[in-house]
N, C-alpha and C. Protein backbone atom coordinates (compact mmCIF):
# COMPACT_ATOMS: atom_id res chain seq x y z
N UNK A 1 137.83 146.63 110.24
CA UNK A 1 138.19 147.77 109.42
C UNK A 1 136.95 148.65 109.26
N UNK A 2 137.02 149.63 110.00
CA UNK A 2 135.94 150.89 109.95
C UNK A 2 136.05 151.58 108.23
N UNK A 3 134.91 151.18 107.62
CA UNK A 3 134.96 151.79 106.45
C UNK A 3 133.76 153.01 106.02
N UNK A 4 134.35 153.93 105.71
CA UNK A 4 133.46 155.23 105.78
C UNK A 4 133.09 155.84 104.25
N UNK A 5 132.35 156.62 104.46
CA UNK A 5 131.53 157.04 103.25
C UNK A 5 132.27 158.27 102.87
N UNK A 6 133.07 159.24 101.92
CA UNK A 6 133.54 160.28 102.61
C UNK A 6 133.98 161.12 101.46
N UNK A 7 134.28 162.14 101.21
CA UNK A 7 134.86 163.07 100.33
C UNK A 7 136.02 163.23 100.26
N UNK A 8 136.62 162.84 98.79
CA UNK A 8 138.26 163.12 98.93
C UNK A 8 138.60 164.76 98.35
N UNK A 9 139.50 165.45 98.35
CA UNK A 9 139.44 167.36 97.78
C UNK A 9 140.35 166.68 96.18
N UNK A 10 139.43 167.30 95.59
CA UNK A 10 140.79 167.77 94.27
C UNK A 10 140.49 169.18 93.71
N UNK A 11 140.95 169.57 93.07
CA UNK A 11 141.20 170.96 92.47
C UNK A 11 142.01 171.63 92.64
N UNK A 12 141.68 173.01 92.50
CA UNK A 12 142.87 174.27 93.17
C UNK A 12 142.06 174.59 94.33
N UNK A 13 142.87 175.80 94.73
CA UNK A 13 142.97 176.81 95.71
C UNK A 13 141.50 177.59 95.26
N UNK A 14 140.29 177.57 96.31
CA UNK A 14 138.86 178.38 96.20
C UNK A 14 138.50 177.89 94.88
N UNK A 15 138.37 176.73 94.51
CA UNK A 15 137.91 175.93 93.39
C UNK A 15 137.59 174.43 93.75
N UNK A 16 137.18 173.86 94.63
CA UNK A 16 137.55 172.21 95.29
C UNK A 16 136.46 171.48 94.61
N UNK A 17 136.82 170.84 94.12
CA UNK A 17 136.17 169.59 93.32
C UNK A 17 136.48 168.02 94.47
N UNK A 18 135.37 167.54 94.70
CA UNK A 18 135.24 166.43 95.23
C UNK A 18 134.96 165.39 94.80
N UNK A 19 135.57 163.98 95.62
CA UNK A 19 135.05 162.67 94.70
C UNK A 19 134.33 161.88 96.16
N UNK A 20 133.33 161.14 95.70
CA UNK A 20 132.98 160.91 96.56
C UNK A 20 133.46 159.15 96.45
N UNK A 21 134.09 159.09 97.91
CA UNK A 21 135.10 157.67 97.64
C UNK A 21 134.36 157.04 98.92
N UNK A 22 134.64 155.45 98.77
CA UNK A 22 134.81 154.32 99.92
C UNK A 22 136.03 154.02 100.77
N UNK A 23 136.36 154.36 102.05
CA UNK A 23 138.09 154.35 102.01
C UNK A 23 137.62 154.12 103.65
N UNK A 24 139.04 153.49 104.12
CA UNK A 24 139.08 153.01 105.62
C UNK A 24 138.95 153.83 106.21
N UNK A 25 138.34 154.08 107.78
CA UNK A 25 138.68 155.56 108.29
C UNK A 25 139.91 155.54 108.51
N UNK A 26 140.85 154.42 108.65
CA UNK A 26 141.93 155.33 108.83
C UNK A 26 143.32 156.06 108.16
N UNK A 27 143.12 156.03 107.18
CA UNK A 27 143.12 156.03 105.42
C UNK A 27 143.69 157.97 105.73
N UNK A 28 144.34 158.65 105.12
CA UNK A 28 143.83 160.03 104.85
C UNK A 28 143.17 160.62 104.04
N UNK A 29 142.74 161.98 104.11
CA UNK A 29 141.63 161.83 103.41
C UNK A 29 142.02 161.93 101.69
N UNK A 30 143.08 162.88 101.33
CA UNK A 30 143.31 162.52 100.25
C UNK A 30 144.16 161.50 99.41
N UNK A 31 143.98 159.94 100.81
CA UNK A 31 145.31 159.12 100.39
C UNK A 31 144.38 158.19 99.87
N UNK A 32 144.31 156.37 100.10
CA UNK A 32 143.96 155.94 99.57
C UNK A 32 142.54 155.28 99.55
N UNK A 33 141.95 154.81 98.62
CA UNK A 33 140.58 154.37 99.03
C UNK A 33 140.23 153.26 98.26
N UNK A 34 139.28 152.92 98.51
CA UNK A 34 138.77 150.84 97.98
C UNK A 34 137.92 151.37 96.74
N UNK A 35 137.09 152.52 96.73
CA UNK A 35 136.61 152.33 95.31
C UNK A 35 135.49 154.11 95.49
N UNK A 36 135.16 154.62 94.51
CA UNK A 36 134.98 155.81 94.05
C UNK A 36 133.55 155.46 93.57
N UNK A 37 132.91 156.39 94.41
CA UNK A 37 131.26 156.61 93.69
C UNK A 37 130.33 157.44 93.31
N UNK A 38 131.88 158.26 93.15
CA UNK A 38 130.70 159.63 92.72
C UNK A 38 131.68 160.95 92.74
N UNK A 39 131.35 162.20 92.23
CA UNK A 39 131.54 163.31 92.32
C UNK A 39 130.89 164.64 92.80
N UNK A 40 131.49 165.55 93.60
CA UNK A 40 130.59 166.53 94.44
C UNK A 40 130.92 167.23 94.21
N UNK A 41 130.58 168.96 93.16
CA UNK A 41 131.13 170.06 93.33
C UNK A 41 130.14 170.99 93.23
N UNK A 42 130.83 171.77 94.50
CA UNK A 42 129.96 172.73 95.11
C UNK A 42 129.68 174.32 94.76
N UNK A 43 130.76 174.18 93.60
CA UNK A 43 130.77 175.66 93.64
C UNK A 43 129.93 176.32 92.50
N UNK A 44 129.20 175.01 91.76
CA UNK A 44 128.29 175.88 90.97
C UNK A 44 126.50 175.73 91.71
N UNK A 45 125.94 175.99 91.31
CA UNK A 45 124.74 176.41 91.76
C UNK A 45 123.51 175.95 91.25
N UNK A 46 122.40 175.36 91.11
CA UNK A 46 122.46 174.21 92.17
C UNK A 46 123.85 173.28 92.57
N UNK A 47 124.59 173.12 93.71
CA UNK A 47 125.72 172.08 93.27
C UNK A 47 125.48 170.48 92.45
N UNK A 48 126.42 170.23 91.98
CA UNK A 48 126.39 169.10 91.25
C UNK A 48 126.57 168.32 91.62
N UNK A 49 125.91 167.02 91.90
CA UNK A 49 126.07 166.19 92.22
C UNK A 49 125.96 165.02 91.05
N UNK A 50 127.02 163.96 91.29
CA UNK A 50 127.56 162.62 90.35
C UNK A 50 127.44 161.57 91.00
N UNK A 51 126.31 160.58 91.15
CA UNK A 51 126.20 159.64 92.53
C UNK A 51 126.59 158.49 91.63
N UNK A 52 126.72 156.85 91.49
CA UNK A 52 126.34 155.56 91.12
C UNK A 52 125.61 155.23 92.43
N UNK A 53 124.32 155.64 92.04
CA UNK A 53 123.37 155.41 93.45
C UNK A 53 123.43 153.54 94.04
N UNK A 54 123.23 152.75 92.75
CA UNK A 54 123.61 151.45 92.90
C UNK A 54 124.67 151.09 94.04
N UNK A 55 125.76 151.94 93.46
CA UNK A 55 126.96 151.05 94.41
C UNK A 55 126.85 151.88 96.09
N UNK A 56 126.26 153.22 96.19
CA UNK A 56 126.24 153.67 97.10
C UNK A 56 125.42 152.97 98.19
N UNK A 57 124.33 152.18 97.58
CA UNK A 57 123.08 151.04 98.71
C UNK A 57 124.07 150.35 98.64
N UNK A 58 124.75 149.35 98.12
CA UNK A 58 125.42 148.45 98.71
C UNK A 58 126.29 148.34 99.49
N UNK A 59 127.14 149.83 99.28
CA UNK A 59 127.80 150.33 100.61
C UNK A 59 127.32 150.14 101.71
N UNK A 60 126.45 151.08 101.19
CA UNK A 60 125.19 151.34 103.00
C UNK A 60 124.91 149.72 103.44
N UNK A 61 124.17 148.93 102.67
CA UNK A 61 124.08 147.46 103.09
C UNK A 61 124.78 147.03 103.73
N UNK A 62 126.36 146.94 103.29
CA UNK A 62 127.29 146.38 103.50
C UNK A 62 128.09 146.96 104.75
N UNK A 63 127.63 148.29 105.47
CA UNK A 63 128.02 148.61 106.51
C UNK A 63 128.55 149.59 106.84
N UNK A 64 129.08 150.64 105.55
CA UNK A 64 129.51 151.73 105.35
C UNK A 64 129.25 153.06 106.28
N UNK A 65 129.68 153.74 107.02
CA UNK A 65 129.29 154.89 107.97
C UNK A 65 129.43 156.36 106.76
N UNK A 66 128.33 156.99 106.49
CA UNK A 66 129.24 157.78 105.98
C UNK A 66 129.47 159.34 106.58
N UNK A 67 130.20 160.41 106.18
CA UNK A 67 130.54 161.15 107.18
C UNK A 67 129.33 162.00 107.33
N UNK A 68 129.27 163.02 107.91
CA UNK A 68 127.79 164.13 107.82
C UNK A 68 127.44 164.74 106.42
N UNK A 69 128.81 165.20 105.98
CA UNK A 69 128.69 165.96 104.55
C UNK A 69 127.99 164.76 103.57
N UNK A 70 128.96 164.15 103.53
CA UNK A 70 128.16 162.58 102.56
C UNK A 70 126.52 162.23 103.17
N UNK A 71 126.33 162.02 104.08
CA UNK A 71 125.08 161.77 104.82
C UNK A 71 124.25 162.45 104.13
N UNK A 72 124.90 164.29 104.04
CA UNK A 72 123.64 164.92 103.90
C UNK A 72 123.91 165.18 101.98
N UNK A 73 124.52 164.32 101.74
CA UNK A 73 124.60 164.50 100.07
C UNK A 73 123.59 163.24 99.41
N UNK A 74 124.55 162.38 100.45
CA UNK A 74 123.42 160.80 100.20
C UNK A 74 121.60 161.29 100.15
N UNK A 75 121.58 161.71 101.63
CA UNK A 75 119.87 162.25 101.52
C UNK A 75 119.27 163.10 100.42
N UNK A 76 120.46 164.16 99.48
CA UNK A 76 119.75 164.94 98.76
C UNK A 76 119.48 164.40 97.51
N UNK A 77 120.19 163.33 97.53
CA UNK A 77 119.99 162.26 95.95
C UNK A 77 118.97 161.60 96.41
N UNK A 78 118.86 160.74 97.61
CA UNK A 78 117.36 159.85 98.11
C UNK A 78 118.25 158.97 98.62
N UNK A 79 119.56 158.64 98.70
CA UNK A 79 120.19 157.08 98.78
C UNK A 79 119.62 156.86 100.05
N UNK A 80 119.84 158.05 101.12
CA UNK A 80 119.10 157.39 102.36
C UNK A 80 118.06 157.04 102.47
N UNK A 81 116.91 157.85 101.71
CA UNK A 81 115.49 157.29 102.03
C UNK A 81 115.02 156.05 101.26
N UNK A 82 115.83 155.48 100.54
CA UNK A 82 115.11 154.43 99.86
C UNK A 82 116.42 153.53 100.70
N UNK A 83 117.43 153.56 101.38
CA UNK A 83 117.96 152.69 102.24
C UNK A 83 116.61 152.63 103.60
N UNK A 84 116.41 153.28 103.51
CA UNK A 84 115.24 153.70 105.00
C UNK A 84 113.96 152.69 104.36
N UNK A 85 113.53 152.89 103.68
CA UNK A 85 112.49 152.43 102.74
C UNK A 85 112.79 150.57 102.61
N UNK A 86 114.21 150.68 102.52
CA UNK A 86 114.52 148.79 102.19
C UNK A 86 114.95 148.20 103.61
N UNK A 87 114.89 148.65 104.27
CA UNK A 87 115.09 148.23 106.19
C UNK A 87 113.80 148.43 106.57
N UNK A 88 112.93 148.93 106.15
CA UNK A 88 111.18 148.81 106.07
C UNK A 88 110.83 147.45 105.80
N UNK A 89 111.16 147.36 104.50
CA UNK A 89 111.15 146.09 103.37
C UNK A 89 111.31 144.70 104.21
N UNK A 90 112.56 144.50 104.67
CA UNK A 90 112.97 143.47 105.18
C UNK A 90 112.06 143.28 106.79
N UNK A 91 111.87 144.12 107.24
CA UNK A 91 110.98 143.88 108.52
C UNK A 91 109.67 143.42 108.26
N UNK A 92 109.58 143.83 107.16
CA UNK A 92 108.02 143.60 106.84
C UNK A 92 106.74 145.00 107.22
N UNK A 93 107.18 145.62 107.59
CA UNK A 93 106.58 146.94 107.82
C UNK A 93 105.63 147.49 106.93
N UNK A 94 106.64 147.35 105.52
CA UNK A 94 105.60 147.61 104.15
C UNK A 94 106.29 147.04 103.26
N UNK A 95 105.67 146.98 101.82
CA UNK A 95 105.69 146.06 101.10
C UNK A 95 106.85 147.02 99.94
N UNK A 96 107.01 145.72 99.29
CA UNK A 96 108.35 146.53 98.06
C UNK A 96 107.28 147.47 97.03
N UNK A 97 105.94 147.23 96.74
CA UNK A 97 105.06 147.59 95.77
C UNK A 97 105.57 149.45 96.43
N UNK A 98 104.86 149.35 97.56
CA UNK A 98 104.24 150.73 98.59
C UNK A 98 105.74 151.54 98.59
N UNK A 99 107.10 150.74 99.21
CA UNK A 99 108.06 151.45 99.21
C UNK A 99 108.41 152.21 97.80
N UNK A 100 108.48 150.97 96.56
CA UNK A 100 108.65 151.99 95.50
C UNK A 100 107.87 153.07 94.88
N UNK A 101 106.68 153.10 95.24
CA UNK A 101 105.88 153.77 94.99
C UNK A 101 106.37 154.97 96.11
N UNK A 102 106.65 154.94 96.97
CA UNK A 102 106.80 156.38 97.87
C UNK A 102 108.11 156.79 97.35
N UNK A 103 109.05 156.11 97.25
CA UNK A 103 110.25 156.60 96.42
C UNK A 103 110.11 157.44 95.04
N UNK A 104 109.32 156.83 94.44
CA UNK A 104 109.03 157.66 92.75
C UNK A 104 108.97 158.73 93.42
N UNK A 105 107.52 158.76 94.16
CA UNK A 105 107.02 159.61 94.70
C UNK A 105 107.92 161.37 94.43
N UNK A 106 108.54 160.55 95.97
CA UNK A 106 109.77 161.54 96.60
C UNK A 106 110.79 162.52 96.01
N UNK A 107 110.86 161.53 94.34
CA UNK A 107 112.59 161.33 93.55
C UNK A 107 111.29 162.91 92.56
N UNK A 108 110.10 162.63 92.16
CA UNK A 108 109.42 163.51 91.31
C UNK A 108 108.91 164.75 92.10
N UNK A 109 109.02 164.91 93.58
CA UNK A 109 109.00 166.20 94.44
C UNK A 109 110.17 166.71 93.96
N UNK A 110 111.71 165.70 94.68
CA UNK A 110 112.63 166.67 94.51
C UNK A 110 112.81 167.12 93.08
N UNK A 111 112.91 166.40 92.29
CA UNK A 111 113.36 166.90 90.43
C UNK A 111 112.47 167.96 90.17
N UNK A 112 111.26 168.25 91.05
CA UNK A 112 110.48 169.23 90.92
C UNK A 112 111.19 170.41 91.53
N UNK A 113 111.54 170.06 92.81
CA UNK A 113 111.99 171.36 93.75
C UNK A 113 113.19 172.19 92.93
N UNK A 114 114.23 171.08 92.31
CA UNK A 114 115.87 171.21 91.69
C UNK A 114 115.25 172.17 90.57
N UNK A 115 114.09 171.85 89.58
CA UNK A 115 113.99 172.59 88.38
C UNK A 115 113.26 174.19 88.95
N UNK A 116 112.65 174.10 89.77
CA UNK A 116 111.87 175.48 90.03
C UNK A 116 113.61 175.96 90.53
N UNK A 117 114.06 175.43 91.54
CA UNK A 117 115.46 176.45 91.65
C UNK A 117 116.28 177.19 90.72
N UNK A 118 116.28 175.85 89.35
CA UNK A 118 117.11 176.24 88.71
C UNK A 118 116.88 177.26 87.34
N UNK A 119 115.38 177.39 87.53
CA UNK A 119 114.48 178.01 86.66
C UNK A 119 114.81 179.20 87.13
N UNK A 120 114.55 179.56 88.75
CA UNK A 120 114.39 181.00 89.23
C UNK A 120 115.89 181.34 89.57
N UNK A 121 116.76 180.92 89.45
CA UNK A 121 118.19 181.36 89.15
C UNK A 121 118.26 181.95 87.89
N UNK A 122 118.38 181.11 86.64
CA UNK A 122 118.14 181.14 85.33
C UNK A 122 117.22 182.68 85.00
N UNK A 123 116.36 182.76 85.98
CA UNK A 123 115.82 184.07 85.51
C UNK A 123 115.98 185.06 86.27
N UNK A 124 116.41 185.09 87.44
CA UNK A 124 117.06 185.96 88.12
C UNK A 124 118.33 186.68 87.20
N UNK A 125 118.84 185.83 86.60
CA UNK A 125 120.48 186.48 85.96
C UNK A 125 119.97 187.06 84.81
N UNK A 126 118.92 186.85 84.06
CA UNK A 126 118.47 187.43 83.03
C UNK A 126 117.50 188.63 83.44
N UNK A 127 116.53 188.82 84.72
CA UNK A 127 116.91 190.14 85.13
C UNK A 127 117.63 190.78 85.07
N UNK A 128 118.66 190.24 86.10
CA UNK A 128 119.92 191.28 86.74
C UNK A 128 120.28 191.73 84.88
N UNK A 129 120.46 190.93 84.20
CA UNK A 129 121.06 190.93 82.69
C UNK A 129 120.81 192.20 82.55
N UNK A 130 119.36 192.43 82.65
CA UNK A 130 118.14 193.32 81.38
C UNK A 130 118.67 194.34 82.52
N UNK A 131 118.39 194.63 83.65
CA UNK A 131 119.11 195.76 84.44
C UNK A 131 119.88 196.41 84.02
N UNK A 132 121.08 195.66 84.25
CA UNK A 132 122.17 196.16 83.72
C UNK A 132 122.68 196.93 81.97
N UNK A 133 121.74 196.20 81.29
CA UNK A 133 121.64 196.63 80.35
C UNK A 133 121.33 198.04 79.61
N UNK A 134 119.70 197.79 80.81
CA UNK A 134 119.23 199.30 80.91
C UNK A 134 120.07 200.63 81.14
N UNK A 135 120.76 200.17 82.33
CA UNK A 135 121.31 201.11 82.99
C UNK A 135 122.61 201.74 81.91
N UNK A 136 122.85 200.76 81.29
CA UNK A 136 124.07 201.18 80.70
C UNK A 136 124.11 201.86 79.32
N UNK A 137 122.11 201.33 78.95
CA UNK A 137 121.66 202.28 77.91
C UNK A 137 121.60 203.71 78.34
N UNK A 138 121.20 203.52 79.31
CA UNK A 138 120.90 204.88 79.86
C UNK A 138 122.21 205.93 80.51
N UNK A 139 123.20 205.54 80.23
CA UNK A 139 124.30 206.08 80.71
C UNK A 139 125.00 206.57 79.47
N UNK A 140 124.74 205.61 78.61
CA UNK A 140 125.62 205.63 77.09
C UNK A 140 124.52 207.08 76.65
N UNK A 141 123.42 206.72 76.94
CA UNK A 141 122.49 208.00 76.05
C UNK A 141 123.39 209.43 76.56
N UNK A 142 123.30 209.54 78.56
CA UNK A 142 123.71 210.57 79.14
C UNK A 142 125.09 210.98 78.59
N UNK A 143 125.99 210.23 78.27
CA UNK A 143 127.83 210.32 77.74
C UNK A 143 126.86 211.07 76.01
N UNK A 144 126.13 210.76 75.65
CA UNK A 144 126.20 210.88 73.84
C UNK A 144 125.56 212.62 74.20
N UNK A 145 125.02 213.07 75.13
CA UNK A 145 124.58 214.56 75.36
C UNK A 145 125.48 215.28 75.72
N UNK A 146 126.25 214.58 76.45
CA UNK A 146 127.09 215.49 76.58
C UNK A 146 128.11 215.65 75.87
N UNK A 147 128.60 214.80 75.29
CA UNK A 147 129.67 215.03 74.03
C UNK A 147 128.59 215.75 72.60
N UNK A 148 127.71 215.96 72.41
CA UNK A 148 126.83 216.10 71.74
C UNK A 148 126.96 217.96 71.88
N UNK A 149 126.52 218.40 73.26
CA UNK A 149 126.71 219.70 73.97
C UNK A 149 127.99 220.18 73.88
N UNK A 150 129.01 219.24 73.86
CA UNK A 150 130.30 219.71 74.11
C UNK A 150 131.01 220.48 72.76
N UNK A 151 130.60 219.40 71.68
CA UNK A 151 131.32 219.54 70.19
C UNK A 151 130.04 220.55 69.69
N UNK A 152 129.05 221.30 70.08
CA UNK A 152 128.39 221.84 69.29
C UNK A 152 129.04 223.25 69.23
N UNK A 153 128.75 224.42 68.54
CA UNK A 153 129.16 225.58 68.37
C UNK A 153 128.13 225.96 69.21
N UNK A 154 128.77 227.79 69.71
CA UNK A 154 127.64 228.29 70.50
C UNK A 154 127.48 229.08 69.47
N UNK A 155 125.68 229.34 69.67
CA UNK A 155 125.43 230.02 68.72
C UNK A 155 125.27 231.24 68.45
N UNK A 156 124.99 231.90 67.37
CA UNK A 156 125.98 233.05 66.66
C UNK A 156 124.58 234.49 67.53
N UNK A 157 125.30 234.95 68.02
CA UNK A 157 124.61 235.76 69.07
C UNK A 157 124.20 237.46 68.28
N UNK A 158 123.35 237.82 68.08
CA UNK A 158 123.08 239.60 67.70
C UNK A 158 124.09 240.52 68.40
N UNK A 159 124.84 240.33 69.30
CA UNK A 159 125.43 241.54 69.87
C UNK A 159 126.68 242.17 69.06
N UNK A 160 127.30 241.67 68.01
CA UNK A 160 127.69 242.25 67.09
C UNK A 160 127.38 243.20 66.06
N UNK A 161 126.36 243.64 65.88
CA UNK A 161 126.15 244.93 65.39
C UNK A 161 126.10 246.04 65.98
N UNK A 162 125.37 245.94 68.14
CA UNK A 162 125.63 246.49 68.75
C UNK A 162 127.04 246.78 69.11
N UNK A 163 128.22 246.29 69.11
CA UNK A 163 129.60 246.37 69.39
C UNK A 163 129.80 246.87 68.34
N UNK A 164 129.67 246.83 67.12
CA UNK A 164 130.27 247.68 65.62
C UNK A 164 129.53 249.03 66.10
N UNK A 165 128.20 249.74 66.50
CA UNK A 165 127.76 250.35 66.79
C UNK A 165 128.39 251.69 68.19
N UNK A 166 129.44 250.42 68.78
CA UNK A 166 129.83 251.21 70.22
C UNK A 166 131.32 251.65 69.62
N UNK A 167 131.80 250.79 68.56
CA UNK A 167 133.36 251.16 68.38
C UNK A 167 133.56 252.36 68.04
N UNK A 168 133.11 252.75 67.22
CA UNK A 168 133.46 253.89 66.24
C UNK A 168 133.16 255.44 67.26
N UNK A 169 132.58 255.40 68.53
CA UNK A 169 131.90 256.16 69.31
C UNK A 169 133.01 256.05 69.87
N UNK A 170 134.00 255.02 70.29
CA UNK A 170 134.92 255.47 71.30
C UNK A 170 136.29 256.13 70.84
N UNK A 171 136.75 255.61 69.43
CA UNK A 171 138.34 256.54 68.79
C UNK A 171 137.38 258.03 68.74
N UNK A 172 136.18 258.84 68.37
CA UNK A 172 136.16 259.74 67.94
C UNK A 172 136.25 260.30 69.58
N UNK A 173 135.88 259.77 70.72
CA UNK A 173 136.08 260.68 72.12
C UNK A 173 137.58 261.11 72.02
N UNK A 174 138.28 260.08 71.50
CA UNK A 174 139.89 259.85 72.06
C UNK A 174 140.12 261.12 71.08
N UNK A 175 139.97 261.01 69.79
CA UNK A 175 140.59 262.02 68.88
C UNK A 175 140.56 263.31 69.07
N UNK A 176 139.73 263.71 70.03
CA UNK A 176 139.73 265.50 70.81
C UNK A 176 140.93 265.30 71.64
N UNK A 177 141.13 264.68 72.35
CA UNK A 177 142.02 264.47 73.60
C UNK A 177 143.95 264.23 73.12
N UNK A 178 143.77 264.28 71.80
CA UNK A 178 144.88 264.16 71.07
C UNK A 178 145.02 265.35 70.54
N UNK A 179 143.94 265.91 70.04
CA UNK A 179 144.06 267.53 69.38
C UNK A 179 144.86 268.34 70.52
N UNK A 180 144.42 268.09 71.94
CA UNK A 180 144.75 269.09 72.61
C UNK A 180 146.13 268.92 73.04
N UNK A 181 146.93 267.77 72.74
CA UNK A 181 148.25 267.66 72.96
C UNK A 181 148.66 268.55 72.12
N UNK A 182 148.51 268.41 71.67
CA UNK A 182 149.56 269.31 70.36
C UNK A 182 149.63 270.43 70.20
C-alpha cells in the first residue's frame, strides 16, 4: 500500500483551505485518509501553515512519499531537513549533539526570514494606508474650494452708479422723438 503525504481541498470556490492528510495513493484526493497532520492555507500572506511536525517524521520514517506541494511545505517548516539531519544520525556521519545544533540553527534563520516578511508587509499596508489617506485629504480639501467658490456671492461690483448715470440720458433722447409724432 503506497502511502503518500498529500493535501486534501476544503473551502469554497477562490477560497481553498487545505488539510494536510496521510492517505493511500490510491484513495481520492478528497476521499478517505489514515490520519491528518496539519493544515495549509494559502491565501493569506505569509501562508499559514499548521504542521504536528512530530507525526509528520514518523511518517517520513515510516515510509511516506509525499507529493511536491507537501515536499515543498514539509521543507518550509524544516520536517525535511531535520529528516535529512536524522539519516545523517543513523549513518554516523554526525553526531545528534551537531545535528541539533544545525537545526536550531536553521529553525532561528527561518523565524528570522518569516518575521522580516511579515514586518515589511505590515508596513507596506500602512504606507499604502498613509497614501491613501493623503490623497483623499487632499481631494476632500479640493471638493471644500470648490463648494466654498460655488456658494459664495459675487461681489458687489461699482458699476451701478455708472448705469444709474447712463439711464436717465437715454428716456430724455427718446422724449424729442415723441414730441415730433405729434
Amino acid at each position: 500500500m503506497p502511502v503518500k503525504i498529500r493535501l486534501q481541498r476544503h473551502g469554497k470556490k477562490a477560497h481553498a483551505f487545505f488539510h494536510i492528510v496521510i492517505a493511500d495513493g490510491r484513495a481520492p484526493r478528497d476521499g478517505k485518509f489514515i490520519e491528518k497532520i496539519g493544515t495549509y492555507n494559502p491565501t493569506t500572506n505569509p501562508a499559514t501553515i499548521d504542521l504536528n511536525f512530530e507525526k509528520a517524521m514518523s511518517w517520513l520514517n515510516n515510509g511516506a512519499q509525499p507529493t511536491d506541494t507537501c515536499r515543498a511545505i514539509l521543507s518550509y517548516k524544516g520536517v525535511m531537513y531535520r529528516n535529512h539531519l536524522q539519516i545523517g544520525v543513523a549513518k554516523g556521519a554526525v553526531t545528534q549533539e551537531v545535528a541539533d545544533a544545525k537545526f536550531n540553527k536553521w529553525v532561528s534563520e527561518k523565524d528570522a526570514k518569516i518575521q522580516a516578511k511579515v514586518e515589511k508587509l505590515s508596513g507596506a499596508q500602512k504606507d499604502a494606508y498613509n497614501k491613501r489617506m493623503a490623497a483623499e485629504a487632499k481631494a476632500n480639501e479640493a471638493k471644500a474650494a470648490k463648494i466654498v467658490l460655488k456658494n459664495t456671492p459675487p461681489p458687489a461690483v461699482e458699476e451701478a452708479p455708472a448705469a444709474e448715470a447712463a439711464a436717465p440720458e437715454a428716456p430724455a433722447a427718446e422724449a424729442p422723438a415723441e414730441n415730433t409724432e405729434a
